[in-house]
Protein backbone atom coordinates (compact mmCIF):
# COMPACT_ATOMS: atom_id res chain seq x y z
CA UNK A 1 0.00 0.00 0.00
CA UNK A 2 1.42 3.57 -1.13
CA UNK A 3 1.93 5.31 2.27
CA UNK A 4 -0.20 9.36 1.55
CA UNK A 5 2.43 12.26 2.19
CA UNK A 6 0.81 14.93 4.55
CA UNK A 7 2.13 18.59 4.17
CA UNK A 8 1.28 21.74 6.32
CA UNK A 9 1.09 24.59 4.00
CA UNK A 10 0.21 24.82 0.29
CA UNK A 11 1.33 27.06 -2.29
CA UNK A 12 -1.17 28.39 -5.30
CA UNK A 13 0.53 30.60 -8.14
CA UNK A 14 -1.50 32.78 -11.06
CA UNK A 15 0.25 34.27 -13.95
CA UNK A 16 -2.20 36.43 -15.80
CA UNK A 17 -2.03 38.58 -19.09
CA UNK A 18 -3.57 41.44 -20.72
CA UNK A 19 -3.56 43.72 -17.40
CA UNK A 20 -4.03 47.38 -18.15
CA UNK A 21 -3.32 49.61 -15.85
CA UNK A 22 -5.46 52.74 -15.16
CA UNK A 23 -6.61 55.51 -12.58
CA UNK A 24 -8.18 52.78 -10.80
CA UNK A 25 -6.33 49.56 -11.09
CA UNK A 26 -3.36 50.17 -10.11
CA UNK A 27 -0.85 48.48 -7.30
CA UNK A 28 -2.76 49.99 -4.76
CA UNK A 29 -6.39 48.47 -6.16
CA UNK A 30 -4.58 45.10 -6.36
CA UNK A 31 -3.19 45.58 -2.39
CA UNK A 32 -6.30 46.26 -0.90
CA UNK A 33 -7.80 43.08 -3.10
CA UNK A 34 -5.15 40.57 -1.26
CA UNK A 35 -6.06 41.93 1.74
CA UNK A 36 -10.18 41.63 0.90
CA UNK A 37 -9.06 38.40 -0.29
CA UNK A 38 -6.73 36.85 3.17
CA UNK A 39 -9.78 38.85 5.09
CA UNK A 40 -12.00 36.10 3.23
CA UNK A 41 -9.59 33.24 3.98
CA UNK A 42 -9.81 34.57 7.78
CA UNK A 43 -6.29 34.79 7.69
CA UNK A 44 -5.04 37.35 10.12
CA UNK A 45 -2.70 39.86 8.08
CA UNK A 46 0.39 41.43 9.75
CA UNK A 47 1.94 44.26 7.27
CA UNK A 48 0.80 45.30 3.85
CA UNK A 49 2.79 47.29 1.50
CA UNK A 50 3.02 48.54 -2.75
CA UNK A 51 5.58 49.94 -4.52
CA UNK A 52 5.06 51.43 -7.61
CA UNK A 53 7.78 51.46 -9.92
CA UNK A 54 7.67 54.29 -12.86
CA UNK A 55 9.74 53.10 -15.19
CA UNK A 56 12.78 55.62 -14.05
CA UNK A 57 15.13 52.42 -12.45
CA UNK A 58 12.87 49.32 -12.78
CA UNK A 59 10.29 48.61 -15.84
CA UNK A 60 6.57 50.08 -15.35
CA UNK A 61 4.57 48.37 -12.74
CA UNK A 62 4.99 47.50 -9.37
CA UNK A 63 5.38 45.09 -6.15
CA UNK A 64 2.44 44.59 -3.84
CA UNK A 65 2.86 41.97 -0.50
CA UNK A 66 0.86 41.24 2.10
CA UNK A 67 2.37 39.40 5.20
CA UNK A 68 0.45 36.79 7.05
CA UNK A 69 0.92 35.36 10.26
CA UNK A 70 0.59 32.31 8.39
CA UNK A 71 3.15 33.58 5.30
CA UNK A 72 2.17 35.45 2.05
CA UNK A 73 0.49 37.10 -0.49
CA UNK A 74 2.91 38.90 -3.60
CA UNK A 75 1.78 40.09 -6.71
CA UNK A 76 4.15 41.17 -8.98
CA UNK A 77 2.91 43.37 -12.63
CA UNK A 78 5.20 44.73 -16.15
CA UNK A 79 2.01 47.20 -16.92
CA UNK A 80 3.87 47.51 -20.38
CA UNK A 81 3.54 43.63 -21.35
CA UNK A 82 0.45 43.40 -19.58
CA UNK A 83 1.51 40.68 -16.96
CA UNK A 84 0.48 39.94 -13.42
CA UNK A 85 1.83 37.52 -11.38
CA UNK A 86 0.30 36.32 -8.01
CA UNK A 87 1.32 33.83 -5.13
CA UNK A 88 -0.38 32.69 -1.70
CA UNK A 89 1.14 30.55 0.31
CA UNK A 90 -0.18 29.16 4.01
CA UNK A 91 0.51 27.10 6.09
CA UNK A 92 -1.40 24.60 8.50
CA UNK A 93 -5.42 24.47 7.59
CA UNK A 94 -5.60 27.73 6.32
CA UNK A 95 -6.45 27.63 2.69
CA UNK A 96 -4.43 29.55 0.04
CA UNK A 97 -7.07 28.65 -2.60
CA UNK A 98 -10.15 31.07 -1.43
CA UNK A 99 -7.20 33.77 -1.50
CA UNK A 100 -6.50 32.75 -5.54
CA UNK A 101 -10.73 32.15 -6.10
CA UNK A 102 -11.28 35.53 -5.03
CA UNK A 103 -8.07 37.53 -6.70
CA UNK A 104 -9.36 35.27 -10.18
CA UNK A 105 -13.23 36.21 -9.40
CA UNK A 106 -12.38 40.06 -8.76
CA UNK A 107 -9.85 40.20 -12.02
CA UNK A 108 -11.98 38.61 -14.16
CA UNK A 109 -15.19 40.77 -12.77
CA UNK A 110 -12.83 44.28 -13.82
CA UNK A 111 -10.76 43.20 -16.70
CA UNK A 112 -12.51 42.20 -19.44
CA UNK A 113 -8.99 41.31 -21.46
CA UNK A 114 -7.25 39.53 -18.42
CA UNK A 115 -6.40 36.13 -18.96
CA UNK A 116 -5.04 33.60 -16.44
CA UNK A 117 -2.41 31.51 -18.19
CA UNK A 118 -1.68 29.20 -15.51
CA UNK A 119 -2.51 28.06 -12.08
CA UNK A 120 -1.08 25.61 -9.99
CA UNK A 121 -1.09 24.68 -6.48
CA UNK A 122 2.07 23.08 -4.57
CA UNK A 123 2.25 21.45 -1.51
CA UNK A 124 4.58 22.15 0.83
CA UNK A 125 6.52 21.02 3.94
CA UNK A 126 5.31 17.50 3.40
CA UNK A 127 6.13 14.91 5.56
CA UNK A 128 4.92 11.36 6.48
């Protein structure tokens, strides 16, 4: 018999196209959306924090994070190629997925042209 590997955290990851930046959906829109979206997950968040980048020193776009006391939320976006990357990641029973349904649900709602490319979950710190 195949002995079941248990883990304590899992890992989901989106990488989306066709983002378009604009007064309203910008890092800051997509900050307040992780945190709408750990608030959902009942996931207590610590710290919260954008940074817009201008193009000046890094390309157009910016960094958004949101710590949790059970890890992570990043988003990462190049508003000239149109790409958005997100990852959750928890650990114990929390669930990373109602984080990634409701970041998917809320981008697809707003942006008609968004895509998601991919989406995959990992587990992680699996043991027997």
């Amino acid at each position: 018999m195949k002995k079941m590997n248990k883990s304590h955290g899992r890992h989901v990851y989106l990488d989306c196209v066709g983002y378009q930046k604009n007064n309203i959906y910008n890092g800051e829109w997509i900050l307040q959306t992780m945190i709408e979206a750990a608030n959902l997950a009942k996931i207590r968040v610590v710290h919260s924090h954008v940074e817009e980048f201008d193009g000046s020193v890094s390309p157009p776009g910016f960094a958004a994070c949101t710590l949790l006391d059970e890890s992570h939320i990043t988003a990462h976006c190049y508003y000239d190629k149109g790409w958005l990357a997100f990852d959750a990641f928890t650990c114990g029973d929390s669930d990373p997925e109602i984080i990634a349904d409701h970041i998917e649900k809320t981008l697809s709602k707003k942006m008609k042209n968004l895509k998601i490319k991919s989406r995959s979950v990992v587990k992680r710190f699996i043991y027997d």
